[in-house]
Protein backbone atom coordinates (compact mmCIF):
# COMPACT_ATOMS: atom_id res chain seq x y z
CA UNK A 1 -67.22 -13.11 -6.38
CA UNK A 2 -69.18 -16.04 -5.26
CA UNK A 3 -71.47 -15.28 -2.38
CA UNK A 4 -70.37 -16.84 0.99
CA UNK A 5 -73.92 -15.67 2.73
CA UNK A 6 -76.95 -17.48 0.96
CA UNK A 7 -79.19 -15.11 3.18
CA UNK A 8 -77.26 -11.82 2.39
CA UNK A 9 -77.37 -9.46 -0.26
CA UNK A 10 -74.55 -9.77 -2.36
CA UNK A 11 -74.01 -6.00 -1.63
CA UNK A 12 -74.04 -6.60 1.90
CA UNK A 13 -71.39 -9.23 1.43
CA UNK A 14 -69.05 -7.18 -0.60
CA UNK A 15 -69.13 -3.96 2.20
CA UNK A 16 -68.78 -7.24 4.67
CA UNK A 17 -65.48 -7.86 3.35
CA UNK A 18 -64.28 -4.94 2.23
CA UNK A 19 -64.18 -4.00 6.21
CA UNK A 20 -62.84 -7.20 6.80
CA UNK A 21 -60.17 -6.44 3.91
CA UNK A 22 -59.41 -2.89 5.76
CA UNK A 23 -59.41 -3.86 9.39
CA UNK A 24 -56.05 -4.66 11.50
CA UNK A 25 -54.99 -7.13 12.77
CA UNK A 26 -55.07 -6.55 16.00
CA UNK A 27 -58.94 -6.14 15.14
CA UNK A 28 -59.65 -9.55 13.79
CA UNK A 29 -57.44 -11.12 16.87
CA UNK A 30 -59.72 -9.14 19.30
CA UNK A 31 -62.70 -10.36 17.09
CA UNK A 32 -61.67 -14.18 17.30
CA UNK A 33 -61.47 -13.69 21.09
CA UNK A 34 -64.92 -11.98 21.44
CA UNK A 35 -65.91 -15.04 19.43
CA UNK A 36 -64.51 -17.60 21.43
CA UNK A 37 -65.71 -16.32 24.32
CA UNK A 38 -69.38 -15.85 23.18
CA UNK A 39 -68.87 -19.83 22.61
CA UNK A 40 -67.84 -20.61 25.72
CA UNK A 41 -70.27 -18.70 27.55
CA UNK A 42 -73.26 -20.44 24.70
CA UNK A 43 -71.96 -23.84 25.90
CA UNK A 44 -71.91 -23.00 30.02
CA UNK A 45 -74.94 -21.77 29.29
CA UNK A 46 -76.63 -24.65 27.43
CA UNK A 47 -74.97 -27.20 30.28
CA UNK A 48 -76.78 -25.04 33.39
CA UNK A 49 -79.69 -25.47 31.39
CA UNK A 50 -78.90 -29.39 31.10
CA UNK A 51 -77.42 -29.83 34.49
CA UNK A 52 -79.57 -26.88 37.17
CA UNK A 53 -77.70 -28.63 40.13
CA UNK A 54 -74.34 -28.78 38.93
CA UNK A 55 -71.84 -27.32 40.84
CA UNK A 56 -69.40 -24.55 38.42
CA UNK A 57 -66.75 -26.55 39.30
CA UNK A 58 -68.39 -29.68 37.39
CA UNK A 59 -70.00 -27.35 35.03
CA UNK A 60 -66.04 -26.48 34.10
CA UNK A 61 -65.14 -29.96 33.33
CA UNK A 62 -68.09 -30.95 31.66
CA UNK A 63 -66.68 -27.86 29.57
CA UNK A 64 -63.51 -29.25 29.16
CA UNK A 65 -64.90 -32.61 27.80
CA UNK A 66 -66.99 -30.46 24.93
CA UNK A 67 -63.84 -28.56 24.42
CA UNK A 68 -61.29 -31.16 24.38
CA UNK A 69 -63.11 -34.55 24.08
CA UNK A 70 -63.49 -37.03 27.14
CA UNK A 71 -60.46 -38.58 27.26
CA UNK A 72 -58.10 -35.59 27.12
CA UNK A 73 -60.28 -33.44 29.66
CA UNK A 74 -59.98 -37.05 32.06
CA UNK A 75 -56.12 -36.99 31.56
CA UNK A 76 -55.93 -32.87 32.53
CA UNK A 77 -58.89 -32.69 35.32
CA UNK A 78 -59.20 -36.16 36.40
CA UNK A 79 -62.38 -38.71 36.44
CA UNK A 80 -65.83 -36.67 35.70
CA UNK A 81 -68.93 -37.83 37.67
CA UNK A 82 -70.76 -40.55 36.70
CA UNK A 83 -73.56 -39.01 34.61
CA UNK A 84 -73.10 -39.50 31.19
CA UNK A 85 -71.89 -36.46 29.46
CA UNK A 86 -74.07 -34.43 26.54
CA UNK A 87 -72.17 -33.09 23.58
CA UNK A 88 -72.68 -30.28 22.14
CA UNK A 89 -71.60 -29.05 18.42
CA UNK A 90 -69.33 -26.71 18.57
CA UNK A 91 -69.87 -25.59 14.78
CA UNK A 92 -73.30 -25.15 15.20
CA UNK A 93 -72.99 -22.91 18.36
CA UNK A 94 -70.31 -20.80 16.22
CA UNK A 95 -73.03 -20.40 13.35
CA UNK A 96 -75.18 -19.35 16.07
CA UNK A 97 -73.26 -16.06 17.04
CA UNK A 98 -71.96 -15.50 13.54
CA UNK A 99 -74.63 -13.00 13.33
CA UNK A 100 -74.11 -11.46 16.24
CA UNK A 101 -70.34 -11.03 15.44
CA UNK A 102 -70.92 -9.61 12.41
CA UNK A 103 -73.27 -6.78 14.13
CA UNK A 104 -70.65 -6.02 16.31
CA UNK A 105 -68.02 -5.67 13.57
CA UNK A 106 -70.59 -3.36 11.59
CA UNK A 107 -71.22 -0.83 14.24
CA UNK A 108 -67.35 -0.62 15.43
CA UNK A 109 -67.26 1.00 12.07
């Protein structure tokens, strides 16, 4: 098997996905969820620290324009203020917690 980790022991990686390989459904739904919200609570995190004055209301929609790009997040919440908006990588914030999902999965074991 070619390893998907560079910085994990290929022994690691094959217990990794052996669990992965045995666990429901249900599991890896709950675990995409977890995920997802980890995300979402990186990025509100990362926009308090950009915006300390911002309201959670406008924190929200500066959410939405990360999540679903300016002009759709316009078109669902309406016009956003007139500061510019800073985007943030959504891929690199998942990479982030990827570690910290894979802890979780390891001691629900």
């Amino acid at each position: 098997m070619t390893q998907v980790f560079p910085d994990t022991s290929p022994e690691t990686e094959r217990v990794l996905f052996t669990l992965l390989r045995e666990m429901p459904p249900w599991r890896k739904l709950e675990m995409v969820g977890q995920l997802n919200q980890t995300v979402r609570e990186l990025a509100l995190n990362g926009l308090r620290e950009r915006y300390p004055n911002a309201s959670p209301e406008e924190l929200r929609r500066r959410l939405a324009d990360i999540a679903l790009g300016p002009e759709l997040a316009e078109k669902a919440y309406g016009p956003q203020s007139a500061e510019p908006t800073v985007q943030v990588d959504m891929n690199e914030i998942a990479l982030k917690v990827e570690a910290e999902s894979i802890a979780r999965l390891l001691e629900a074991k």
